[in-house]
C-alpha atoms as a PDB file:
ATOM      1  CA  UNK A   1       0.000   0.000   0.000  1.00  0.00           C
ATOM      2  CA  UNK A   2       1.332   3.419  -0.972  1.00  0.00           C
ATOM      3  CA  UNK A   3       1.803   6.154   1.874  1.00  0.00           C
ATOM      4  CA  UNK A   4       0.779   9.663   0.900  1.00  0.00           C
ATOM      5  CA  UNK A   5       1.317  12.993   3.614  1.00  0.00           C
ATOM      6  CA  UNK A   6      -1.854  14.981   3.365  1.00  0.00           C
ATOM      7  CA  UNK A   7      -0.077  19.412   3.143  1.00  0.00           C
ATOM      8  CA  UNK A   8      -2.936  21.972   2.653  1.00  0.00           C
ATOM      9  CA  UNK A   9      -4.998  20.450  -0.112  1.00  0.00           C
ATOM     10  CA  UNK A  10      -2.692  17.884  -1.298  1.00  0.00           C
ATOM     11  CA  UNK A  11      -1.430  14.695  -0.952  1.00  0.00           C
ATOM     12  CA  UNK A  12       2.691  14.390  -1.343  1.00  0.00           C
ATOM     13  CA  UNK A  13       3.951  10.697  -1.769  1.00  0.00           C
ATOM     14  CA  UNK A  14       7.793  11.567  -0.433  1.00  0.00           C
ATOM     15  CA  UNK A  15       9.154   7.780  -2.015  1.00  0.00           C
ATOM     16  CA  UNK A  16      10.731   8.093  -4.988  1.00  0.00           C
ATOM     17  CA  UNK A  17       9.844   4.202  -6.049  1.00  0.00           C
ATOM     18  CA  UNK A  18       6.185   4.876  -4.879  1.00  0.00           C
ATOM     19  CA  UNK A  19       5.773   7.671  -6.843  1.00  0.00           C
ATOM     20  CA  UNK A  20       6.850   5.692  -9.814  1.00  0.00           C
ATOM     21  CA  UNK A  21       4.760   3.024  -9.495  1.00  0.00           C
ATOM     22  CA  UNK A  22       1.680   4.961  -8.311  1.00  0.00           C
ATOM     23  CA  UNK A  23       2.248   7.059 -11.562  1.00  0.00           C
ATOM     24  CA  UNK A  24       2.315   4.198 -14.043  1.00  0.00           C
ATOM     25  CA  UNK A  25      -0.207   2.756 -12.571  1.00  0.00           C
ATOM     26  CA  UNK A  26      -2.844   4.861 -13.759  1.00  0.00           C
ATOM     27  CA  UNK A  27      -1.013   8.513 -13.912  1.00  0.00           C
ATOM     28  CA  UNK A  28      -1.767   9.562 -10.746  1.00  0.00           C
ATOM     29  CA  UNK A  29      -0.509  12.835  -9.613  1.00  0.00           C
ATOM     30  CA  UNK A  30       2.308  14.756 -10.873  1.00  0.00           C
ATOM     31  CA  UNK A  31       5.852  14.725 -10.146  1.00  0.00           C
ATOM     32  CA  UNK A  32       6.792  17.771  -8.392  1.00  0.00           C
ATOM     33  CA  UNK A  33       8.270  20.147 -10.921  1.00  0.00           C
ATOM     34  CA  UNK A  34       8.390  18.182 -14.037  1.00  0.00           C
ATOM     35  CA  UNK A  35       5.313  19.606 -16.638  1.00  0.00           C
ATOM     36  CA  UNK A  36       4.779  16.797 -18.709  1.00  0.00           C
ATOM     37  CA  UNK A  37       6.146  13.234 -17.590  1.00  0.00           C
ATOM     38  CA  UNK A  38       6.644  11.343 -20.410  1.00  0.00           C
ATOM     39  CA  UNK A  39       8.677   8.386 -18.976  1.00  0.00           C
ATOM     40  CA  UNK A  40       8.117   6.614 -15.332  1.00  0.00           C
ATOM     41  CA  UNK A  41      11.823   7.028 -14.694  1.00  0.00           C
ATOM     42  CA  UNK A  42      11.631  10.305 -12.717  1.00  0.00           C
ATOM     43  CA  UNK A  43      13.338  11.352  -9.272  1.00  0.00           C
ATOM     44  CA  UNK A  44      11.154  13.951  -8.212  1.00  0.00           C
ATOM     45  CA  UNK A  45       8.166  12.929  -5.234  1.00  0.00           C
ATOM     46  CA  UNK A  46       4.772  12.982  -6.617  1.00  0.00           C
ATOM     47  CA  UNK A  47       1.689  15.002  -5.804  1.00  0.00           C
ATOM     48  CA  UNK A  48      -2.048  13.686  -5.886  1.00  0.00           C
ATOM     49  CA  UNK A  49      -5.473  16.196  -5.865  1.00  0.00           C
ATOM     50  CA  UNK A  50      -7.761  15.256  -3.080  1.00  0.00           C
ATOM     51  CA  UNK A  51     -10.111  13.598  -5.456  1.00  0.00           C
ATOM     52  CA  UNK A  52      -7.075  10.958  -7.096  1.00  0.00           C
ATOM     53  CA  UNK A  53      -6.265  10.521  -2.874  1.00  0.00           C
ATOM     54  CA  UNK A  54      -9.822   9.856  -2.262  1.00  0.00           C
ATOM     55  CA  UNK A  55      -9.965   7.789  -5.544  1.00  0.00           C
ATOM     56  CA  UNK A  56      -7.141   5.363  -4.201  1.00  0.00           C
ATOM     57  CA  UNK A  57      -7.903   5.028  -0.833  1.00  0.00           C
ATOM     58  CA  UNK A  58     -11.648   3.865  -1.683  1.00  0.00           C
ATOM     59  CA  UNK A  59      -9.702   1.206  -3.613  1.00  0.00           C
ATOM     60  CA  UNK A  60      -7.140   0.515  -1.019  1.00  0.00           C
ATOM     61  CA  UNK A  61      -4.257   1.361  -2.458  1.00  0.00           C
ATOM     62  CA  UNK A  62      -3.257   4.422  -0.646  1.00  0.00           C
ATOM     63  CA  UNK A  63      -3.032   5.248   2.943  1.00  0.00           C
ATOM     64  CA  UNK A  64      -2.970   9.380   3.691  1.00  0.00           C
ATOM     65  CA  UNK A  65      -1.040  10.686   7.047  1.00  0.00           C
ATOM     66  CA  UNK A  66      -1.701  13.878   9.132  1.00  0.00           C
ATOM     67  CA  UNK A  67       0.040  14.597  12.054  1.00  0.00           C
ATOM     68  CA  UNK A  68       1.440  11.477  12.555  1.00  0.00           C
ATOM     69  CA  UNK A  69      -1.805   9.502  12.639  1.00  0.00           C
ATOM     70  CA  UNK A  70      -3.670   8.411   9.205  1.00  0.00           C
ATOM     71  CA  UNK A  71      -6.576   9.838   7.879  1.00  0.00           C
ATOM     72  CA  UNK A  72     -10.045   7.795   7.362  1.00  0.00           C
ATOM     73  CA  UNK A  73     -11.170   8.248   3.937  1.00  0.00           C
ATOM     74  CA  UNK A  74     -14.321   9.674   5.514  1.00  0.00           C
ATOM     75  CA  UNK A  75     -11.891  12.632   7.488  1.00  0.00           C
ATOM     76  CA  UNK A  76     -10.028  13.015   4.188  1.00  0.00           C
ATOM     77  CA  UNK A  77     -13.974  13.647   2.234  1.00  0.00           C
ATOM     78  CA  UNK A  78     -14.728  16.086   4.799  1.00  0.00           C
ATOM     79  CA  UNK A  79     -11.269  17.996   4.075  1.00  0.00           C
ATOM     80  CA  UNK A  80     -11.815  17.814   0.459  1.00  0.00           C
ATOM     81  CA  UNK A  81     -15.899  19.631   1.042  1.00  0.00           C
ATOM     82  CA  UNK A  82     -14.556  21.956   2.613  1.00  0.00           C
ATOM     83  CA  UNK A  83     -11.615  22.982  -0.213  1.00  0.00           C
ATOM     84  CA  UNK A  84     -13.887  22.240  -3.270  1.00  0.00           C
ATOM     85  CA  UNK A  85     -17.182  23.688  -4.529  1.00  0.00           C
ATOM     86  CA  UNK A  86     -19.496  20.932  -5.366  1.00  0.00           C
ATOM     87  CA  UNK A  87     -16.904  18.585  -3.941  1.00  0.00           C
ATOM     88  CA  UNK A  88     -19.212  15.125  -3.986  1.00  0.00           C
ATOM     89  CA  UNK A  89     -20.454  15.673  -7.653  1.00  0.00           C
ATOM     90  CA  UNK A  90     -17.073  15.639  -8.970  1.00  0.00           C
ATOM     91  CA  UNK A  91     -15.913  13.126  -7.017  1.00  0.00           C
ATOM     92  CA  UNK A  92     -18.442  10.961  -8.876  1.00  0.00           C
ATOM     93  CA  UNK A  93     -18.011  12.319 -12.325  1.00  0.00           C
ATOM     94  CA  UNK A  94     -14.056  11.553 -11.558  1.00  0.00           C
ATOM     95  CA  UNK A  95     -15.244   7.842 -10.098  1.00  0.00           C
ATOM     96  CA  UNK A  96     -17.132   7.257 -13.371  1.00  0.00           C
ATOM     97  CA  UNK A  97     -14.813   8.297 -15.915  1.00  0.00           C
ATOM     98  CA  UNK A  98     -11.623   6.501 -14.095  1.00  0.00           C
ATOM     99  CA  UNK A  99     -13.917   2.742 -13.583  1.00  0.00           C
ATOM    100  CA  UNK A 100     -14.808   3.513 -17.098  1.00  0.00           C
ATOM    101  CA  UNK A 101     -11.029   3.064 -17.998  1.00  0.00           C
ATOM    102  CA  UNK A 102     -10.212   6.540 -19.051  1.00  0.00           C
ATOM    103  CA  UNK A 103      -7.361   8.656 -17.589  1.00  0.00           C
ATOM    104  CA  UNK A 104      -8.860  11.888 -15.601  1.00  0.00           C
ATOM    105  CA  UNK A 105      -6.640  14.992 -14.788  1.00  0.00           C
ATOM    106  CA  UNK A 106      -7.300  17.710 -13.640  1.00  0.00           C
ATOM    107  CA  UNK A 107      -8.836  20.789 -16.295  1.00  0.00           C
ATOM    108  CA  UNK A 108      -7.815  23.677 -14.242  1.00  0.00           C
ATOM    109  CA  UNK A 109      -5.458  24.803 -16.783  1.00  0.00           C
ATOM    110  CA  UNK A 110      -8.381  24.667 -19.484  1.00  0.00           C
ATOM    111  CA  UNK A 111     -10.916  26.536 -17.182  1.00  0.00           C
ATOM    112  CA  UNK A 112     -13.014  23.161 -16.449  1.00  0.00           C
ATOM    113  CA  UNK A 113     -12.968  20.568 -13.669  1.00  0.00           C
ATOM    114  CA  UNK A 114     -11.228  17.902 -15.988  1.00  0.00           C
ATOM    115  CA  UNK A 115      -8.872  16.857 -18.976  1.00  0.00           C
ATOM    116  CA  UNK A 116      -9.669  13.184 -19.771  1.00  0.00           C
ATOM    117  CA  UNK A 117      -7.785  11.240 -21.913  1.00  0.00           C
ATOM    118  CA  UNK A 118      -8.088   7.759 -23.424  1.00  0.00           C
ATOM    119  CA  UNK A 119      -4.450   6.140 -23.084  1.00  0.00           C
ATOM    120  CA  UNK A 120      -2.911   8.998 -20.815  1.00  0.00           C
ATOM    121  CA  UNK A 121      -0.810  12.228 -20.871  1.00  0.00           C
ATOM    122  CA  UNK A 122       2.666  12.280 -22.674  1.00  0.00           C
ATOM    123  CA  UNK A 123       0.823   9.340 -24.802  1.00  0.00           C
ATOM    124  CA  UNK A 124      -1.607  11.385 -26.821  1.00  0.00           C
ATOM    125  CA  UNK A 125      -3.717  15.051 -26.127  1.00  0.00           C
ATOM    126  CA  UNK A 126      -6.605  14.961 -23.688  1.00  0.00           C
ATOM    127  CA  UNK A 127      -9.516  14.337 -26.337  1.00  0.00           C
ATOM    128  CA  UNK A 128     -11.897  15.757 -23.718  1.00  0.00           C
ATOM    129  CA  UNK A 129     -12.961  18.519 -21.246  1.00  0.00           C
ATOM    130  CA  UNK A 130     -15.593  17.924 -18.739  1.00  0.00           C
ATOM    131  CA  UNK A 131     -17.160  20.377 -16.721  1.00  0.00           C
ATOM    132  CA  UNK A 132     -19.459  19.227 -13.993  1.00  0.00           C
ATOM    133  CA  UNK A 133     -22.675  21.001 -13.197  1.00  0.00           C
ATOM    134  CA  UNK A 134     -25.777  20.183 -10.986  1.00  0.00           C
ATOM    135  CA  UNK A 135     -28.882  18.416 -12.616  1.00  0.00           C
ATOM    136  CA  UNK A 136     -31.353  21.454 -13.362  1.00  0.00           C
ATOM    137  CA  UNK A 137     -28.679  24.137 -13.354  1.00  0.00           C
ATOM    138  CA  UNK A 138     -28.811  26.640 -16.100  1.00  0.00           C
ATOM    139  CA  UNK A 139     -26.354  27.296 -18.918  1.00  0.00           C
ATOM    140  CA  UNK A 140     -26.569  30.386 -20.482  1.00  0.00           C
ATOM    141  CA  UNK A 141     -25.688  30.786 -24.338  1.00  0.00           C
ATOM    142  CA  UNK A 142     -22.164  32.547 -23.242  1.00  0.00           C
ATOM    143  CA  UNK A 143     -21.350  29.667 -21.365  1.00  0.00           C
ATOM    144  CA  UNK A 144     -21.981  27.807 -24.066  1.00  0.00           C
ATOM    145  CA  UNK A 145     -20.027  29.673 -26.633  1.00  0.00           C
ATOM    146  CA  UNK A 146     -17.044  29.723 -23.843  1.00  0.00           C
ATOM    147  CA  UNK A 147     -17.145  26.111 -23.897  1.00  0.00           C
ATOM    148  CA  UNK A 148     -17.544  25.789 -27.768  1.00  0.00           C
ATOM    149  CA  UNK A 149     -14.374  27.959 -28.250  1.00  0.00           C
ATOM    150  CA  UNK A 150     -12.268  27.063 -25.565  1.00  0.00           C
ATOM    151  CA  UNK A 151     -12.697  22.920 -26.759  1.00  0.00           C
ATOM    152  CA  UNK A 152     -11.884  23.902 -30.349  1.00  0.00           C
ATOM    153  CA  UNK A 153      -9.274  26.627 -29.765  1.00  0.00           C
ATOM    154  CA  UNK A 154      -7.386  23.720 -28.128  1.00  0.00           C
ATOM    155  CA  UNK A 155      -8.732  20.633 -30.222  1.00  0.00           C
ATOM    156  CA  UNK A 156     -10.792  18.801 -27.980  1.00  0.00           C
ATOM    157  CA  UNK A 157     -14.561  17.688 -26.927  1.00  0.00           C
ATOM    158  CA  UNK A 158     -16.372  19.518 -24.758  1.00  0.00           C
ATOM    159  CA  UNK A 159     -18.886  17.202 -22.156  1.00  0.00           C
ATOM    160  CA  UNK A 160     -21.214  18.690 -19.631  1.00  0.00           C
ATOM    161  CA  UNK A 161     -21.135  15.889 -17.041  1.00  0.00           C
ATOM    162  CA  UNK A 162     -24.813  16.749 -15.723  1.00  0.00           C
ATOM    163  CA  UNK A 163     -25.511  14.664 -11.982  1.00  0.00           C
ATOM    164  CA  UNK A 164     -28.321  14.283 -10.706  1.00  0.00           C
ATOM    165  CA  UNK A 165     -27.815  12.384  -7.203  1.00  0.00           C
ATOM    166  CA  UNK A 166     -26.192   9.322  -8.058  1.00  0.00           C
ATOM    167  CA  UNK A 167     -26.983   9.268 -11.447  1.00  0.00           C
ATOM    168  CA  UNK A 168     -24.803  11.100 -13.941  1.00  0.00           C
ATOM    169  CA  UNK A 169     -25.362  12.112 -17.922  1.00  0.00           C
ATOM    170  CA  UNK A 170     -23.097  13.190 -20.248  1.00  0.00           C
ATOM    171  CA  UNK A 171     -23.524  15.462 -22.546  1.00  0.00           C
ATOM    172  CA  UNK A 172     -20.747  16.017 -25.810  1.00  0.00           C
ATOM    173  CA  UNK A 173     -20.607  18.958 -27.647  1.00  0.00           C
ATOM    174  CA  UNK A 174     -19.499  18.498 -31.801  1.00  0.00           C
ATOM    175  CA  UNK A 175     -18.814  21.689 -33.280  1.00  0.00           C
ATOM    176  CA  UNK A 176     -19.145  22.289 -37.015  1.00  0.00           C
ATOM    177  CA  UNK A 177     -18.712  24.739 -39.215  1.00  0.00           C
ATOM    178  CA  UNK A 178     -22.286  24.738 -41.731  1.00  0.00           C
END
């Protein structure tokens, strides 16, 4: 079982060889200070989000410390509400995609909750974006636009991921020119 320190609203996995194999396992986290891993061979510690932490504890493959005692996965969920808006519909958006075999980063960089890719990053572009939003929310025709040009300004598929309690839909976007 990996070990992961829980600092501010991250989870740092300080071994080098744990890092490694935590990353090819699935491309968890980042190593600390290196953009775009390409290879597993890195030397640098890794960094998870709260929801990949939360993501590998449910499946038992982590274990998350805090002041030298570890962290229930129900202590950890109650961090991670109280750092993220909307915290437990992304969590299961980010479930979904990652039991439906895809690769789910986060989208921060593209203004959305998530970059999800088929075979993984360094391997090909993120195909998608995925923004999560509330069953019954409305989108306005600006955000709508946004989303169109963001996905093709940068080649990719934009996907409302709409929940509505335990139930999520997904919405794709194709943009065409008439």
């Amino acid at each position: 079982m990996f070990k992961g320190v829980l600092i501010g609203r991250r989870v740092f996995i300080p071994d080098i060889e744990e890092s490694r194999e935590l990353w090819t396992l699935g491309f968890y986290g980042k190593p600390i200070g290196i953009a775009k891993p390409k290879l597993p061979n890195f030397d640098k510690p890794l960094i998870l989000d709260l929801i990949e932490a939360i993501y590998l504890m449910e499946r038992r493959i982590l274990k998350v410390y805090s002041d030298e005692h570890y962290l229930s996965i129900d202590e950890l969920i109650d961090i991670a509400r109280e750092n993220y808006v909307d915290f437990d519909q992304r969590y299961l958006v980010y479930k979904d995609l990652r039991e439906r075999g895809f690769i789910v980063i986060s989208g921060l960089k593209f203004g959305v909750d998530f970059a999800v890719y088929r075979k993984g990053p360094g391997l090909e572009h993120a195909p998608y974006l995925v923004d999560v939003i509330k069953a019954g929310s409305k989108i306005g025709s600006d955000e709508l636009v946004r989303a169109g040009r963001l996905a093709t300004s940068v080649r990719k598929r934009f996907i409302y991921a709409v929940v509505d309690g335990k139930k999520i839909r997904y919405i794709l976007f194709k943009w065409f020119k008439p």
